[in-house]
Structure formats: C-alpha cells, structure tokens
N, C-alpha and C. Protein backbone atom coordinates (compact mmCIF):
# COMPACT_ATOMS: atom_id res chain seq x y z
N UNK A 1 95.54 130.63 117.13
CA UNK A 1 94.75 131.50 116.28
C UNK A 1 95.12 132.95 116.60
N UNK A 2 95.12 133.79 115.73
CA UNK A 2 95.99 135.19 115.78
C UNK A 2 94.19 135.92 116.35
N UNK A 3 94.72 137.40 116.58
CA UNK A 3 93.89 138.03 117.06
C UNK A 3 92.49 138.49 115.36
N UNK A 4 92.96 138.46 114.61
CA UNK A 4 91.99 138.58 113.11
C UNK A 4 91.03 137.29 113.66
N UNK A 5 91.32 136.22 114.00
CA UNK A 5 90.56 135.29 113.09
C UNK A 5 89.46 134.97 114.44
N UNK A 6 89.91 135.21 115.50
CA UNK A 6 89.14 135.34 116.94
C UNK A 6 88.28 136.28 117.23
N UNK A 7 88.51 137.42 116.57
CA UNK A 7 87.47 138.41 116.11
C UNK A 7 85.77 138.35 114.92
N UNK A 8 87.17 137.42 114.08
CA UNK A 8 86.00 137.03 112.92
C UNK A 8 84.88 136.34 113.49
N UNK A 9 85.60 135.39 114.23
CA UNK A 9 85.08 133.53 114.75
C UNK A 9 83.95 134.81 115.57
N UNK A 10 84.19 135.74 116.56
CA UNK A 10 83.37 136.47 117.08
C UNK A 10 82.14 137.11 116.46
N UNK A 11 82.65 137.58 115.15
CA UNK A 11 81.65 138.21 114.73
C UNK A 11 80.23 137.17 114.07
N UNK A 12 81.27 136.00 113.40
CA UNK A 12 80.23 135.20 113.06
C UNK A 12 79.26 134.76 113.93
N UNK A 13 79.87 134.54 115.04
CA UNK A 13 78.79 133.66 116.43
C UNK A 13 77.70 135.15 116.74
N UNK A 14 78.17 135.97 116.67
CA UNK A 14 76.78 137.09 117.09
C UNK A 14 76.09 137.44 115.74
N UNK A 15 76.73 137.44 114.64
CA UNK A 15 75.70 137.39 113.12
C UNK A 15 74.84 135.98 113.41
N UNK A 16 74.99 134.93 113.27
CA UNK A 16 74.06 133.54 114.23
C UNK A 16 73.63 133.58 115.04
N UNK A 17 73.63 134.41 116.00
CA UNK A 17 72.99 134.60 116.97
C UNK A 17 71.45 135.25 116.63
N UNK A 18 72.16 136.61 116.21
CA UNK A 18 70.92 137.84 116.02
C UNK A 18 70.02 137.00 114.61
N UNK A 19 70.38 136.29 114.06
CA UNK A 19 69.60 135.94 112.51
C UNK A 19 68.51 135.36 113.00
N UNK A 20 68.16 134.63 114.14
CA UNK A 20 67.21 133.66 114.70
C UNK A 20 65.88 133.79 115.18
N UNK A 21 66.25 135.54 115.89
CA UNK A 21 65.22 135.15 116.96
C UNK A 21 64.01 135.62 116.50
N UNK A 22 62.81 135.40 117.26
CA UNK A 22 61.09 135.65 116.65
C UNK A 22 61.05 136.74 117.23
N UNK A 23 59.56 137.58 116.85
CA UNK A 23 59.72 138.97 117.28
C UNK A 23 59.17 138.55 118.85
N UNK A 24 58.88 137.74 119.30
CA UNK A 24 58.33 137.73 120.71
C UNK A 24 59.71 137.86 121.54
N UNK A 25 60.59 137.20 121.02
CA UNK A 25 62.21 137.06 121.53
C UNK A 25 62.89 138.19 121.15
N UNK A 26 62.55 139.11 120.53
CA UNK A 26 63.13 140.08 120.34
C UNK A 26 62.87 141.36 121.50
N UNK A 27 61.33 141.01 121.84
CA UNK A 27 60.82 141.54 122.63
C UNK A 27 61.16 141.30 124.27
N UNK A 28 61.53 140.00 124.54
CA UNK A 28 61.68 139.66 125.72
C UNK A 28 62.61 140.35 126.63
N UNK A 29 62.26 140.47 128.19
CA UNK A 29 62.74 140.89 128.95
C UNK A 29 64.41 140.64 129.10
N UNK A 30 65.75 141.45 129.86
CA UNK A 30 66.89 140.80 129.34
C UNK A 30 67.26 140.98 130.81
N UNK A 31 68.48 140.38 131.16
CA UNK A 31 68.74 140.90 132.13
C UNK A 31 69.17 141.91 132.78
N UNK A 32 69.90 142.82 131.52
CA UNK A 32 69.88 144.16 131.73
C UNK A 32 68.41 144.57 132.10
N UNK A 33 68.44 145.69 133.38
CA UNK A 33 67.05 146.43 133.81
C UNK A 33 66.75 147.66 132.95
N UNK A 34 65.87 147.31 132.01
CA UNK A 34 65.11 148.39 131.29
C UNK A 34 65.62 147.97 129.93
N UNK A 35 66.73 147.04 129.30
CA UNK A 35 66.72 146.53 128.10
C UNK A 35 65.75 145.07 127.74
N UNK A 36 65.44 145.31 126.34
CA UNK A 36 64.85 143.99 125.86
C UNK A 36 65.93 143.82 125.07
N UNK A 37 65.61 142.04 124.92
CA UNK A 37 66.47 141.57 123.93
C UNK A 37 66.94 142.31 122.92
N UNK A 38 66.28 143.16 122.12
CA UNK A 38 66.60 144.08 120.63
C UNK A 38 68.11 145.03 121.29
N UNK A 39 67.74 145.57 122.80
CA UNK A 39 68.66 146.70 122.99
C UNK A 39 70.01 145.77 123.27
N UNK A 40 70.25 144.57 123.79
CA UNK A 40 71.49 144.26 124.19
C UNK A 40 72.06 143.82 122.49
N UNK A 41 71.60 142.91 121.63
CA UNK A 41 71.43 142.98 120.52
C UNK A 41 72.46 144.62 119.93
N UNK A 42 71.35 145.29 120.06
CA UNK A 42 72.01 146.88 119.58
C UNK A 42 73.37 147.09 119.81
N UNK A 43 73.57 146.51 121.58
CA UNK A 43 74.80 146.89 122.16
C UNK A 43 76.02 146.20 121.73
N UNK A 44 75.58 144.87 121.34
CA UNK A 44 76.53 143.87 120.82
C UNK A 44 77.23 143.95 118.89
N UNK A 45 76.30 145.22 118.61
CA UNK A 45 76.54 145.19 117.29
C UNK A 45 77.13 146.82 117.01
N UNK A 46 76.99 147.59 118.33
CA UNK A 46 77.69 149.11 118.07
C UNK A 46 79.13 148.58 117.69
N UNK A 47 80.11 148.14 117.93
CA UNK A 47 81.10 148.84 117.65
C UNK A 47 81.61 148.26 115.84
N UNK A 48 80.50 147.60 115.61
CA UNK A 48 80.82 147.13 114.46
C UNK A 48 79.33 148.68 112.91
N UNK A 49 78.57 148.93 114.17
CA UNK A 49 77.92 149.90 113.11
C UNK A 49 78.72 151.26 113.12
N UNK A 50 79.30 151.87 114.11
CA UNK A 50 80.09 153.13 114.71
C UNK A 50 81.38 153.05 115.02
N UNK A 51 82.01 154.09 113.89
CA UNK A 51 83.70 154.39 114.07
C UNK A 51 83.88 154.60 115.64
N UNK A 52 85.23 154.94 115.69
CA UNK A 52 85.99 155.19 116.96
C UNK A 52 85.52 156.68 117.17
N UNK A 53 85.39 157.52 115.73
CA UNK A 53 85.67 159.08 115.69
C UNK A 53 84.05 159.31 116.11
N UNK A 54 82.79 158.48 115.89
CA UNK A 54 81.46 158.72 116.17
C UNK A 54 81.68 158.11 117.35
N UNK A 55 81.84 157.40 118.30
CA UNK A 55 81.93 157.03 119.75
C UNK A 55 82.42 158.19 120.42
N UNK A 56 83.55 158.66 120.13
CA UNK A 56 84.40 159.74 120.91
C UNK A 56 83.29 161.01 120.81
N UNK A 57 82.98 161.31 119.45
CA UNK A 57 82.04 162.28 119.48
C UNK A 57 81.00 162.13 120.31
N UNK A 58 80.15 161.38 120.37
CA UNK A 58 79.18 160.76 121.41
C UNK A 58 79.24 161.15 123.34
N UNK A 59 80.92 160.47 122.94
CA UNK A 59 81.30 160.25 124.40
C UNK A 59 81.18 161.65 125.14
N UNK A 60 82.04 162.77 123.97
CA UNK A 60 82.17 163.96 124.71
C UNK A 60 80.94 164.46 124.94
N UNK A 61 79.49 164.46 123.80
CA UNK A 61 78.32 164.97 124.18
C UNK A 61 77.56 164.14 125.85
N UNK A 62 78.19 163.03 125.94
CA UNK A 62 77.51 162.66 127.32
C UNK A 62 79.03 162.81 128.55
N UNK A 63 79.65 163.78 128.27
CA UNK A 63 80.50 163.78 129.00
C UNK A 63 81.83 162.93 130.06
N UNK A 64 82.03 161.64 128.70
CA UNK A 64 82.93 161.02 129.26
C UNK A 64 81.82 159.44 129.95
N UNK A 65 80.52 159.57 129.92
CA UNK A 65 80.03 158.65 130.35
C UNK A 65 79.65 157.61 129.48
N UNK A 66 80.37 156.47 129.34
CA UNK A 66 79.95 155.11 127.98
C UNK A 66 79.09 154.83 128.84
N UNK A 67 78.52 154.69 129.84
CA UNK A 67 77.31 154.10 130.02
C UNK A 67 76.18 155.19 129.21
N UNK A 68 76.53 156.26 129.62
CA UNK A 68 74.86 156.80 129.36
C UNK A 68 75.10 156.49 127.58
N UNK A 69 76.61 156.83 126.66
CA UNK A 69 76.19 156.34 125.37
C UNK A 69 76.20 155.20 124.85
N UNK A 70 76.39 154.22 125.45
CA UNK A 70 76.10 152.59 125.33
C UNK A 70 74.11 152.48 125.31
N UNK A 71 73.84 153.21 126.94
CA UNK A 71 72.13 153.17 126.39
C UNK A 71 71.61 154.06 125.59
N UNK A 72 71.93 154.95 124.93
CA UNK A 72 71.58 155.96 124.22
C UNK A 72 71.63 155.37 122.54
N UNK A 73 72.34 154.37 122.62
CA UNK A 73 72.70 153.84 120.95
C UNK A 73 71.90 152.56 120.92
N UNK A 74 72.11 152.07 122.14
CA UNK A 74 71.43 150.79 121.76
C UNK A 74 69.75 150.79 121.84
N UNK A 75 69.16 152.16 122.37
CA UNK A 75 67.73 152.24 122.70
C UNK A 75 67.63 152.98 121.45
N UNK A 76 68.59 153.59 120.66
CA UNK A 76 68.10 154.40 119.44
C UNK A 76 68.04 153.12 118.14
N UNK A 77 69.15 152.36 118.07
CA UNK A 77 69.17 151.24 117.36
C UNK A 77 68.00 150.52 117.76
N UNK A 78 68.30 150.17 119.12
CA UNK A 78 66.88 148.56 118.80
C UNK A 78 65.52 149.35 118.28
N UNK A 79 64.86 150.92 118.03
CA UNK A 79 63.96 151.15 117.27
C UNK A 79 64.24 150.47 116.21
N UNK A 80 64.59 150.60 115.51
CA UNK A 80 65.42 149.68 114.06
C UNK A 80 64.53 148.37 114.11
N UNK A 81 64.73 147.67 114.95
CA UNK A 81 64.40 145.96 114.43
C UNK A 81 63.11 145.94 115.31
C-alpha cells in the first residue's frame, strides 16, 4: 500500500473513532495530565484542520515550542465539541 492510501486508511480510523463517543466520554479524564478526551481528540485532528503556513505562524508566536502550540490548539478546539 503506497503512502496516499495509509494516510487515508488513517484518517478514516480517527473519523470512526471521534463519531462515537457520549458527552460523558468526551469529558473523561485522558492520559495526557490536564487533557480530556475532547483535547487529545483536538490534537489528533490539527493537522488535518491547520495548514503548514498557520502551524509555522503559531510556532514562531510560541517560540519554536510545538508543545506549548499543540496545547494551545487543542484546548482552543476541544471548546468546540
């Protein structure tokens, strides 16, 4: 299988994933410390809501740190759901 269709097969299994859960499960504790389910969710679906050119922009406002804009997107997203 080429790299397209391993991506797809990817995207479908996390669109099935996220379609399921109840809001109590949305809510639930994750194993990330200080994310709930909604924020890893968030995290698993940035690079498909945000270009390369809005990441980079991002990146430079937190100075090179993807952690701090990995939690910064996914705590602004999981408001969303």
């Amino acid at each position: 299988m080429d790299s397209r269709g391993l991506l797809a097969g990817a995207r479908r299994s996390v669109a099935e994933a996220l379609a399921v859960p109840t809001p109590e499960q949305w809510a639930a504790a994750s194993l990330s410390v200080g994310w709930k389910m909604r924020h890893v969710a968030a995290y698993l679906v940035m690079p498909f809501r945000y270009s390369r050119a809005q990441v980079m922009v991002r990146l430079l406002g937190a100075r090179g740190n993807f952690n701090r804009v990995a939690d910064r997107v996914a705590r602004q997203d999981a408001a969303l759901w």
